[in-house]
Protein backbone atom coordinates (compact mmCIF):
# COMPACT_ATOMS: atom_id res chain seq x y z
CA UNK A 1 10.95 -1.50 2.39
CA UNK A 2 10.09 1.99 0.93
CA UNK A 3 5.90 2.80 1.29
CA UNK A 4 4.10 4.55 -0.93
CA UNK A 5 3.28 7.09 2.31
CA UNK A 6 7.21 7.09 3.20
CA UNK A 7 8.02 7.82 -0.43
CA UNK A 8 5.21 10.87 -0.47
CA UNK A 9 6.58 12.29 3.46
CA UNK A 10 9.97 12.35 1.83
CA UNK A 11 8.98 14.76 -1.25
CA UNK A 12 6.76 16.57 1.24
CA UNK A 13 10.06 17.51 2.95
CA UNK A 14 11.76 18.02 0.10
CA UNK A 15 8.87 20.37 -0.97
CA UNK A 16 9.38 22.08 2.54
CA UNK A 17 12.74 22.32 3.16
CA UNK A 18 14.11 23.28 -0.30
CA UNK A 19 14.18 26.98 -1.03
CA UNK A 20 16.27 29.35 -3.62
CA UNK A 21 17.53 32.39 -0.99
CA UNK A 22 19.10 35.05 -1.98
CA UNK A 23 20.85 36.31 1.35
CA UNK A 24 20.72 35.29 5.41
CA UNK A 25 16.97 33.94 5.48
CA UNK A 26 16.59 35.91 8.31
CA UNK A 27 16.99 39.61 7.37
CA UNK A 28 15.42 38.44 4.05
CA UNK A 29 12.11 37.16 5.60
CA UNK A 30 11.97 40.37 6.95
CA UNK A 31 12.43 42.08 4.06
CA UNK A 32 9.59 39.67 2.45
CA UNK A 33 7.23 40.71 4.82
CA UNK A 34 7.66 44.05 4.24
CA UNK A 35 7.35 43.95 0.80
CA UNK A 36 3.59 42.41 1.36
CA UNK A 37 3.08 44.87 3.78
CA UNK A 38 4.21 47.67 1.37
CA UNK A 39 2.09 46.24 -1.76
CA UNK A 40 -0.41 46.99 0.91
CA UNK A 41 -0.37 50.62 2.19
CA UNK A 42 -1.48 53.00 0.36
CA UNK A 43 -0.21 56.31 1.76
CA UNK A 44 3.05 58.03 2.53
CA UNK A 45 5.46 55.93 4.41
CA UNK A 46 6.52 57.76 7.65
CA UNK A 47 7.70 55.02 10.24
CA UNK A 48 8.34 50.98 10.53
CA UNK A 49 7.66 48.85 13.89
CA UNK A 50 9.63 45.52 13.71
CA UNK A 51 8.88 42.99 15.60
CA UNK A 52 10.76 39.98 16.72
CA UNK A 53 11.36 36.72 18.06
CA UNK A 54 14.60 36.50 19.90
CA UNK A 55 16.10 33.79 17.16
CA UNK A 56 15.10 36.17 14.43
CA UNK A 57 16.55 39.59 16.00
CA UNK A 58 19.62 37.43 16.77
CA UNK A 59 20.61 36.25 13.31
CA UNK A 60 19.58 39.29 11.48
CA UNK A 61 21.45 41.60 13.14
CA UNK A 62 24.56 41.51 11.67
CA UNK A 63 23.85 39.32 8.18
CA UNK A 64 25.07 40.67 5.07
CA UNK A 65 22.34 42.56 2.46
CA UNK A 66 23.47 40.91 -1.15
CA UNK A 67 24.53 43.23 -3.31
CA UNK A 68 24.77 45.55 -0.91
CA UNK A 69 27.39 47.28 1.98
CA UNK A 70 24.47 47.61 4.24
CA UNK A 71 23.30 45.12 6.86
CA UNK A 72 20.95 44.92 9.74
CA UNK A 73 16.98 44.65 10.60
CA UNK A 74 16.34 48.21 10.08
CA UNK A 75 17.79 47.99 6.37
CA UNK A 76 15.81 45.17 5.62
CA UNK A 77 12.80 45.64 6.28
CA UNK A 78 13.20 49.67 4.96
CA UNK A 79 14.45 47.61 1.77
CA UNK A 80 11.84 44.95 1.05
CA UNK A 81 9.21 47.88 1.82
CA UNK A 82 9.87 50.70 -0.54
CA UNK A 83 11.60 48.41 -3.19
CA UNK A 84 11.19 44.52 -2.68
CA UNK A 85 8.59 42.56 -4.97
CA UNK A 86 7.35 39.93 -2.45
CA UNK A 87 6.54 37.62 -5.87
CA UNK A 88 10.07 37.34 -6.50
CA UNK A 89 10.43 34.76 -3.59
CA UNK A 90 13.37 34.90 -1.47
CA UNK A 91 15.10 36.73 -4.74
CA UNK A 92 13.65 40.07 -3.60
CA UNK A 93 16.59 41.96 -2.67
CA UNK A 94 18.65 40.78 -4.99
CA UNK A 95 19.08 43.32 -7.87
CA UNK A 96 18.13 46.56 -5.66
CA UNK A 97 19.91 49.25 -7.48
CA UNK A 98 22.64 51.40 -5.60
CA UNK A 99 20.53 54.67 -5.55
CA UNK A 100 17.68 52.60 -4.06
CA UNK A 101 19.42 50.85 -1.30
CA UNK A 102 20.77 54.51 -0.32
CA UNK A 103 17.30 55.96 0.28
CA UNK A 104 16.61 53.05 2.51
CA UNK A 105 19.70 53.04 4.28
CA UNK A 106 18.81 56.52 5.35
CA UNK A 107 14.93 55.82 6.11
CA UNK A 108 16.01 53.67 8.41
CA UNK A 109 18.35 54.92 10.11
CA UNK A 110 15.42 57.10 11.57
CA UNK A 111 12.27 55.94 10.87
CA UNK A 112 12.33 52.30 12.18
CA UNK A 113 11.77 50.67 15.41
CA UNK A 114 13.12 46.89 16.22
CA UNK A 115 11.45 45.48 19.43
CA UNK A 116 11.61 41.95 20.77
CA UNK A 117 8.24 40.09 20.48
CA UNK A 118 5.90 39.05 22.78
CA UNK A 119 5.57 35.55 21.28
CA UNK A 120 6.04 32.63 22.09
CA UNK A 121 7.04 31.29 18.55
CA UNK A 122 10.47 30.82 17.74
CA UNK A 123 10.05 32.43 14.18
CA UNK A 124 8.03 35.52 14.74
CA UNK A 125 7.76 38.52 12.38
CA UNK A 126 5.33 41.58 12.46
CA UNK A 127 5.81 44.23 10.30
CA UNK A 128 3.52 47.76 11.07
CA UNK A 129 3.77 50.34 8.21
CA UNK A 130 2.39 53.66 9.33
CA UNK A 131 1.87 56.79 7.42
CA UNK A 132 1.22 60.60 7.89
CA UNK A 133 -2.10 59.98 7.64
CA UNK A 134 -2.93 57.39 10.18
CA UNK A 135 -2.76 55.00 7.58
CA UNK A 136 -1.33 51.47 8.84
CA UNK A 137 -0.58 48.06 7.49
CA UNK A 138 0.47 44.86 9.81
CA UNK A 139 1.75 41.79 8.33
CA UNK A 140 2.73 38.80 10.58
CA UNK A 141 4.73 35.86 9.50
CA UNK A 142 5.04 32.99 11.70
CA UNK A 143 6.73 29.00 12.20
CA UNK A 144 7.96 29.30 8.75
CA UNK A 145 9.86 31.93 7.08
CA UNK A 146 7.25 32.45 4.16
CA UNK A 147 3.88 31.81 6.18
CA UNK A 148 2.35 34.88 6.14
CA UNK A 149 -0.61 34.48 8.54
CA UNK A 150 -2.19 37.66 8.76
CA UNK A 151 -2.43 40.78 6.39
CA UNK A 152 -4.26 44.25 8.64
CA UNK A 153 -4.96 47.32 7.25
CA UNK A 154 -6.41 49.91 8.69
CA UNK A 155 -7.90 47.52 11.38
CA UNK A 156 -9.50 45.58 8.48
CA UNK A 157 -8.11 42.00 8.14
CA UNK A 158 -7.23 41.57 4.38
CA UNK A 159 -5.69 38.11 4.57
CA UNK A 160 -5.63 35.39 7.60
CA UNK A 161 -4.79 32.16 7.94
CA UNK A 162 -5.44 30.09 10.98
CA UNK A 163 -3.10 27.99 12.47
CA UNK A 164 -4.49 24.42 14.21
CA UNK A 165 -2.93 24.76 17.14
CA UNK A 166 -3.15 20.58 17.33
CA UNK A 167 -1.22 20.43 14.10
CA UNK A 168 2.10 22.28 15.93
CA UNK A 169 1.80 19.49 18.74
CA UNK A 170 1.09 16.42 16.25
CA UNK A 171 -1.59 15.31 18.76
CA UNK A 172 -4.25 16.03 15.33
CA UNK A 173 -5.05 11.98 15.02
CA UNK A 174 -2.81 11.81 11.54
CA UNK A 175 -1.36 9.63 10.98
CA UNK A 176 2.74 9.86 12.16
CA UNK A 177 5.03 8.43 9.01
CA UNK A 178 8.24 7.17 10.16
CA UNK A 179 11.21 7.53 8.25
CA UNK A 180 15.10 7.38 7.92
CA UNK A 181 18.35 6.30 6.56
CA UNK A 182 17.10 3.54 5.22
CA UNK A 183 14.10 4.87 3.45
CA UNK A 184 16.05 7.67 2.10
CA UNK A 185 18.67 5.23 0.66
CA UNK A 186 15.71 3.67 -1.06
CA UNK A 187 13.91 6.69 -1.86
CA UNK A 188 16.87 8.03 -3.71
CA UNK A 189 18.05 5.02 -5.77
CA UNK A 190 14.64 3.29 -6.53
CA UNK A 191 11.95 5.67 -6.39
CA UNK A 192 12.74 9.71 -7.30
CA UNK A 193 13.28 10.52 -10.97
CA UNK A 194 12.86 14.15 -10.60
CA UNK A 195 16.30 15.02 -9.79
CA UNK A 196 16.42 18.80 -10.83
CA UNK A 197 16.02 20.41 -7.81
CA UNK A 198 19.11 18.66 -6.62
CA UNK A 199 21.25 19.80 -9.88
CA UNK A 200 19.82 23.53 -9.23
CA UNK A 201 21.31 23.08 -6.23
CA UNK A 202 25.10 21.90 -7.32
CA UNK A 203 24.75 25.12 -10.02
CA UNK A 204 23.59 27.37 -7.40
CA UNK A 205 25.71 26.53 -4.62
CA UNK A 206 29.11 25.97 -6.60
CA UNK A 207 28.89 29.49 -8.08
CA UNK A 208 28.65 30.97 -4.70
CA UNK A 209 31.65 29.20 -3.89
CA UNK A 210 33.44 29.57 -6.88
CA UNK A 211 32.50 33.45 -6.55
CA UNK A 212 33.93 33.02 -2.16
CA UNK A 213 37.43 31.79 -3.43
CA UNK A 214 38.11 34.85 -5.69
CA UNK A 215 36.79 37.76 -4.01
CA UNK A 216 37.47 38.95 -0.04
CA UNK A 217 34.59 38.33 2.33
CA UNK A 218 34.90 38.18 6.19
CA UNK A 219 37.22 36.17 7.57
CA UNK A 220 38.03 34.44 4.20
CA UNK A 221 38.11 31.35 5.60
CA UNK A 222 37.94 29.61 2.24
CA UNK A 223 41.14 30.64 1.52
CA UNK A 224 42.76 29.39 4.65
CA UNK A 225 45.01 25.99 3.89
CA UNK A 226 45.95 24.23 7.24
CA UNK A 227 49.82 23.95 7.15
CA UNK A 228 49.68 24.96 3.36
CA UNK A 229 48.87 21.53 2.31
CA UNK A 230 46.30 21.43 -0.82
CA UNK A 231 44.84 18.14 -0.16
CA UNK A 232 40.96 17.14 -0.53
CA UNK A 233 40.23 17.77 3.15
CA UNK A 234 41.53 21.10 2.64
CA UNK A 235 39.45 21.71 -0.77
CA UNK A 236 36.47 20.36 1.09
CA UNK A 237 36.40 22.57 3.37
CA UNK A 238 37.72 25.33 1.31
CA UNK A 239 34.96 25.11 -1.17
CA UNK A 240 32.05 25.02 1.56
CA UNK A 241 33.61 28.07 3.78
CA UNK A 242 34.37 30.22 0.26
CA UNK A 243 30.57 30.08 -0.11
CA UNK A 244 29.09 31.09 3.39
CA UNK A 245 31.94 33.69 3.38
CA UNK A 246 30.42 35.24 0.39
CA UNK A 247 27.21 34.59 1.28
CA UNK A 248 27.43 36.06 5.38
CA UNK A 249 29.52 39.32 3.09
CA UNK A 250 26.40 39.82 0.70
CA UNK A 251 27.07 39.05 -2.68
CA UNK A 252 24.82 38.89 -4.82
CA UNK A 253 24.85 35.41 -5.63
CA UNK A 254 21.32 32.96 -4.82
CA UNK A 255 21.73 29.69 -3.47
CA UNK A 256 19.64 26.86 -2.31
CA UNK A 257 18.43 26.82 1.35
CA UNK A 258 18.19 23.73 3.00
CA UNK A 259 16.47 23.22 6.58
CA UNK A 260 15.38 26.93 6.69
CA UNK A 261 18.80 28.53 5.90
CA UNK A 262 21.12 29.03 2.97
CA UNK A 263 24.14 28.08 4.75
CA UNK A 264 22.82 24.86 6.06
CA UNK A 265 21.93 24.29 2.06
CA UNK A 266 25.53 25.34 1.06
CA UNK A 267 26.95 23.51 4.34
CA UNK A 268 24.88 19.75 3.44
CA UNK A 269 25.54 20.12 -0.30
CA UNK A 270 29.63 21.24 -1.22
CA UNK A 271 31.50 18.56 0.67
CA UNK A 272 29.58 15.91 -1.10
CA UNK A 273 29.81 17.88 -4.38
CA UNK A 274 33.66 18.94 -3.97
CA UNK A 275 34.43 14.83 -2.80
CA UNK A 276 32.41 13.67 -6.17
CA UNK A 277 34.81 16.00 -8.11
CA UNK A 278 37.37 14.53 -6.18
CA UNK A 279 36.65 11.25 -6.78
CA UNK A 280 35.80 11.54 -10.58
CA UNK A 281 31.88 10.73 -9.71
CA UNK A 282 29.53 11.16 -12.66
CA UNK A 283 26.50 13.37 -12.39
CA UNK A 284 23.76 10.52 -11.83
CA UNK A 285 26.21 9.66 -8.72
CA UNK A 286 27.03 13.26 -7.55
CA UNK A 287 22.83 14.36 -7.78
CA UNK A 288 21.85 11.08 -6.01
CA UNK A 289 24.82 11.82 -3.23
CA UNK A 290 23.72 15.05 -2.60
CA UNK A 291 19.81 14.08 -2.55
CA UNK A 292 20.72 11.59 -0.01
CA UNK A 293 22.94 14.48 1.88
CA UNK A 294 20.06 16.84 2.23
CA UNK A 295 17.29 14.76 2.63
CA UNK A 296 18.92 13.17 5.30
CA UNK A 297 19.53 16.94 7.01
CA UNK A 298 15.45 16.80 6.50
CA UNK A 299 14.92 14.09 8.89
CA UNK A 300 17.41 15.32 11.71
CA UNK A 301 15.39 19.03 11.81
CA UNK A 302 12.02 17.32 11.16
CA UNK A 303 12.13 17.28 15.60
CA UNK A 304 13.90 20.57 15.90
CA UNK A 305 12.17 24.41 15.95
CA UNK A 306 12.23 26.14 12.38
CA UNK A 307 14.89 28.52 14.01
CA UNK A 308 16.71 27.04 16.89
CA UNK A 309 19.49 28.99 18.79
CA UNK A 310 21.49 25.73 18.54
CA UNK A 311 23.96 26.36 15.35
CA UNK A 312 22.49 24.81 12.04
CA UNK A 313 25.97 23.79 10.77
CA UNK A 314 25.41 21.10 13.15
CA UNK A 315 22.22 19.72 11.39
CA UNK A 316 23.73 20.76 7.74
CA UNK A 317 27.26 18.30 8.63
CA UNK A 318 25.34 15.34 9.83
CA UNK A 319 23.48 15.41 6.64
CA UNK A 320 26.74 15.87 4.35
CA UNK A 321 28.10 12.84 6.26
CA UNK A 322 25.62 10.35 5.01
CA UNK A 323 25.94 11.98 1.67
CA UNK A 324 30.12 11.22 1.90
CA UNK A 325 29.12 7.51 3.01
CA UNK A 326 27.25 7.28 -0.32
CA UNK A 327 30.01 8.61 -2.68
CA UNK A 328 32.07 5.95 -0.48
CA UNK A 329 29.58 3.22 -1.65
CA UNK A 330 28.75 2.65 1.99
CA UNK A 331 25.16 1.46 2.99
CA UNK A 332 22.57 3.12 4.69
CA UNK A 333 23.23 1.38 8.09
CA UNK A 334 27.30 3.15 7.72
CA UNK A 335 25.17 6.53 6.89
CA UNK A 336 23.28 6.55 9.62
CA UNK A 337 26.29 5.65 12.05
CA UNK A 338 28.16 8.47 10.27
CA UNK A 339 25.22 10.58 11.52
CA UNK A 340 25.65 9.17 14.89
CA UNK A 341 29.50 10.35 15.13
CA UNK A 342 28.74 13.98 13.75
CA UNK A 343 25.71 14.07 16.42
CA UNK A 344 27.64 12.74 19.54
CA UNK A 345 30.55 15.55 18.45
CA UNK A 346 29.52 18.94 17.71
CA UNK A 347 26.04 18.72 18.77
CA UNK A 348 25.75 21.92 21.66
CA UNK A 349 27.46 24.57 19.34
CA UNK A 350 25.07 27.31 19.94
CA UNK A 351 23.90 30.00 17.58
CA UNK A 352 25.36 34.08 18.60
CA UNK A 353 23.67 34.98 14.89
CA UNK A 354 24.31 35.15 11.08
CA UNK A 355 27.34 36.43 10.54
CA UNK A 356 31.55 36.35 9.09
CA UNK A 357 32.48 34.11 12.07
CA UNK A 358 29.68 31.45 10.91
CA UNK A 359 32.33 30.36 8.51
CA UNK A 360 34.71 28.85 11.17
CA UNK A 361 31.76 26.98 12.97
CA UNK A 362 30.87 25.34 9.16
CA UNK A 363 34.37 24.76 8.80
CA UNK A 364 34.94 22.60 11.89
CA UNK A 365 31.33 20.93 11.64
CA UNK A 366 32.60 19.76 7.79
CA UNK A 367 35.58 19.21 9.56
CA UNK A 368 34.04 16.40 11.71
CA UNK A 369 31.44 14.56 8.96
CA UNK A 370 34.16 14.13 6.88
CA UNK A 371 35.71 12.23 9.74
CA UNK A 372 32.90 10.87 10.97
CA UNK A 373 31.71 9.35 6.97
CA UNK A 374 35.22 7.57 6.93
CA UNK A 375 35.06 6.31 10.48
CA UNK A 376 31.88 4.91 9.69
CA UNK A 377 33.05 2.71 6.49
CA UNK A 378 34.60 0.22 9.04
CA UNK A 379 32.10 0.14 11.58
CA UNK A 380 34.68 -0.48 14.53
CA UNK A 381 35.06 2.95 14.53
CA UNK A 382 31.71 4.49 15.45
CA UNK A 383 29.74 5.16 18.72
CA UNK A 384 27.59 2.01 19.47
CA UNK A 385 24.24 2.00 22.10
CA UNK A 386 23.68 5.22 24.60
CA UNK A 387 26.48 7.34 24.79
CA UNK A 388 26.75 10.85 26.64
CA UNK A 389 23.34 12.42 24.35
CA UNK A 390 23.84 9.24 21.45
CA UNK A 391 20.96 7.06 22.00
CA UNK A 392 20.95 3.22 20.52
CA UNK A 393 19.26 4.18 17.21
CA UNK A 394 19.73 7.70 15.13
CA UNK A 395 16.20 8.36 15.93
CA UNK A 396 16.55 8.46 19.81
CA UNK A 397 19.38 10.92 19.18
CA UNK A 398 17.47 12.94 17.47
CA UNK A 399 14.77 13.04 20.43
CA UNK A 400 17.73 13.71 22.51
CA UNK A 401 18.80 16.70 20.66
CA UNK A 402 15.23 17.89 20.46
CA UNK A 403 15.10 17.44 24.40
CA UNK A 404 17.70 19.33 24.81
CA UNK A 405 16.61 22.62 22.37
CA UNK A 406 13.50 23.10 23.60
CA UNK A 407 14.13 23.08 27.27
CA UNK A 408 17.37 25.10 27.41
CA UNK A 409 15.52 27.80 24.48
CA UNK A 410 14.62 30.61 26.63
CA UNK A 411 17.48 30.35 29.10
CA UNK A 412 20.20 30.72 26.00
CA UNK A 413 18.42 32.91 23.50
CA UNK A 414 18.75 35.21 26.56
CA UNK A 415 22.00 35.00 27.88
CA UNK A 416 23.22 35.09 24.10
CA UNK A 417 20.81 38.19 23.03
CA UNK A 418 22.14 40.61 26.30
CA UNK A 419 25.46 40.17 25.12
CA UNK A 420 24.98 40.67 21.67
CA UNK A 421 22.49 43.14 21.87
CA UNK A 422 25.20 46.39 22.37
């Protein structure tokens, strides 16, 4: 049964883990941290140092700017630091005017530096202004893509927060609060009555998507319709793709983040909100089906790195599964066996950065919850006890999967980042 302490860890994620994003969270952290740095200086701007970890470099290389034709590091940080307001959020960049975005563009093509990091954090941002004058300002953002933890200018700390280095490794003495698909079930149907975060994320999310299937942006995926059949897999995964081609193509559209990235939020949310429409759901339904989706993404990351360089689709799919087994009227034990069958499938697709082709790697991940949700509703159909990296309960997978990220990190964030890196 539901605690009191399960019920408060749940919001706590929900608190974390939801964000409105306007463009890859990647490019646009940078950008944020630039902004603060820029509130900061005081001076004429003559040259940006970016630093960064290999995760961030890798997926905000080649990201779309919304609203904009530009992309790249260089661009955003250039953008967030002579016209982003940091108190707009992760909205910063979105209603840069043209003129604006072409001083940047040619700023940076200049007067900015990108270097890899030496950190070991696998979300790692530092920003240095410098001016004509000697003037400087150094931000540093770090584990999250909002936690600014230091502030320097001119060698004089204006802002720093200290991180307990006990807290990263949970070995603090607090107490651990165990959750899953079971709690969530509960947590969704008994206990929340604050669902407006949720609905802000079917209006957000759906105009992306609505936006995707009537413009042209990257490999328009959302328009593809295997063997021309217009059936609800195929306006599943339609709607889902539309959005994250828009999104990876930079329009100028918000939606809400889920898990640290806007197309996990957009992957975990439109196949449960396209299958209510499908099924003639009502709203109470749909917002409780796609509360269940994304909380349930929650607790598969809640093991995982902020940034991993193993492809978030994966996380954002499993969640969307459990949110297709409750539109199905399936119970929590079918969700998390649905979660099971996405985890034992695409689990290993690796991250080469934000970009068009993450489109195709959201469409087959939808692809496989939507199987995986209607295996699950008769339970002969899904994988049962250790299997290959499937453990005997959802939570030992998870461990697995965690396993596996952190001790094949360095090894693949390499390999990936000298071949993208041209």
């Amino acid at each position: 049964m539901l605690t009191k302490k399960q019920a408060r860890e749940i919001e706590k994620n929900i608190g974390k883990y939801l964000m409105v994003s306007a463009g890859c969270t990647e490019p646009i952290a940078i950008a944020y941290a630039s902004a603060v740095a820029g509130s900061t200086f005081h001076g004429t701007l003559e040259h940006i140092d970016v630093y960064l970890s290999s995760n961030m470099a890798k997926n905000a290389m080649d990201a779309g700017i919304p609203g904009s034709k530009y992309v790249g590091t260089a661009f955003a940080a250039t953008l967030g630091a002579l016209f982003g307001d940091y108190h707009k959020g992760f909205e910063l960049l979105r209603d840069i005017p043209i003129d604006e975005q072409e001083q940047a563009f040619e700023f940076s093509k200049t007067h900015v530096s990108v270097h890899q990091a030496n950190s070991p954090k696998a979300l790692y941002i530092e920003v240095v202004l410098k001016g004509s004058d000697a003037k400087t300002v150094r931000v540093i953002t770090e584990d999250e893509h909002t936690n600014i933890v230091l502030v320097e200018r001119d060698g004089e700390i204006i802002k720093k927060k200290d991180v307990d280095k006990k807290l990263t490794t949970g070995t603090d003495g607090r107490e651990i609060v165990h959750w899953g698909p079971q709690e969530i079930y509960e947590y969704v149907d008994s206990y929340c009555t604050d669902f407006s975060v949720f609905k802000e994320a079917v209006r957000l999310n759906t105009q992306i998507s609505e936006h995707g299937k009537l413009n042209r942006y990257g490999l328009n995926m959302g328009k593809v319709v295997p063997f021309g059949e217009d059936t609800t897999l195929s306006r599943i995964t339609s709607t889902t793709t539309a959005a994250v081609d828009a999104r990876m193509g930079g329009a100028p559209f918000s939606v809400m983040a889920c898990t640290g990235s806007g197309n996990q939020g957009i992957t975990v949310s439109l196949p449960v909100i396209q299958y209510a429409k499908e099924i003639g759901a009502d709203e109470n339904t749909t917002l409780k089906a796609v509360a269940v989706a994304m909380i349930s993404a929650m607790y598969v990351k809640k093991d995982l790195a902020v940034l991993s360089h193993l492809c978030g689709a994966v996380i954002a799919s499993t969640g969307a599964a459990a949110g297709l087994v409750y539109l199905k009227g399936g119970n929590y034990k079918q969700a998390e066996y649905a979660m099971q069958n996405v985890l034992g499938t695409v689990t290993g697709m690796f991250c080469d950065g934000a970009k068009s082709t993450c489109a195709l790697k959201v469409n087959s991940c939808v692809y496989t919850a939507i199987c995986a949700a209607e295996m699950s509703m008769n339970m002969c159909h899904c994988i049962k006890g250790s299997v290959g990296i499937v453990g005997d309960t959802l939570d030992e997978t998870v461990k697995n999967i965690a396993k596996i990220e952190r001790e094949s990190a360095n090894v693949m964030n390499k390999a990936v980042l000298d071949i993208i890196v041209r």
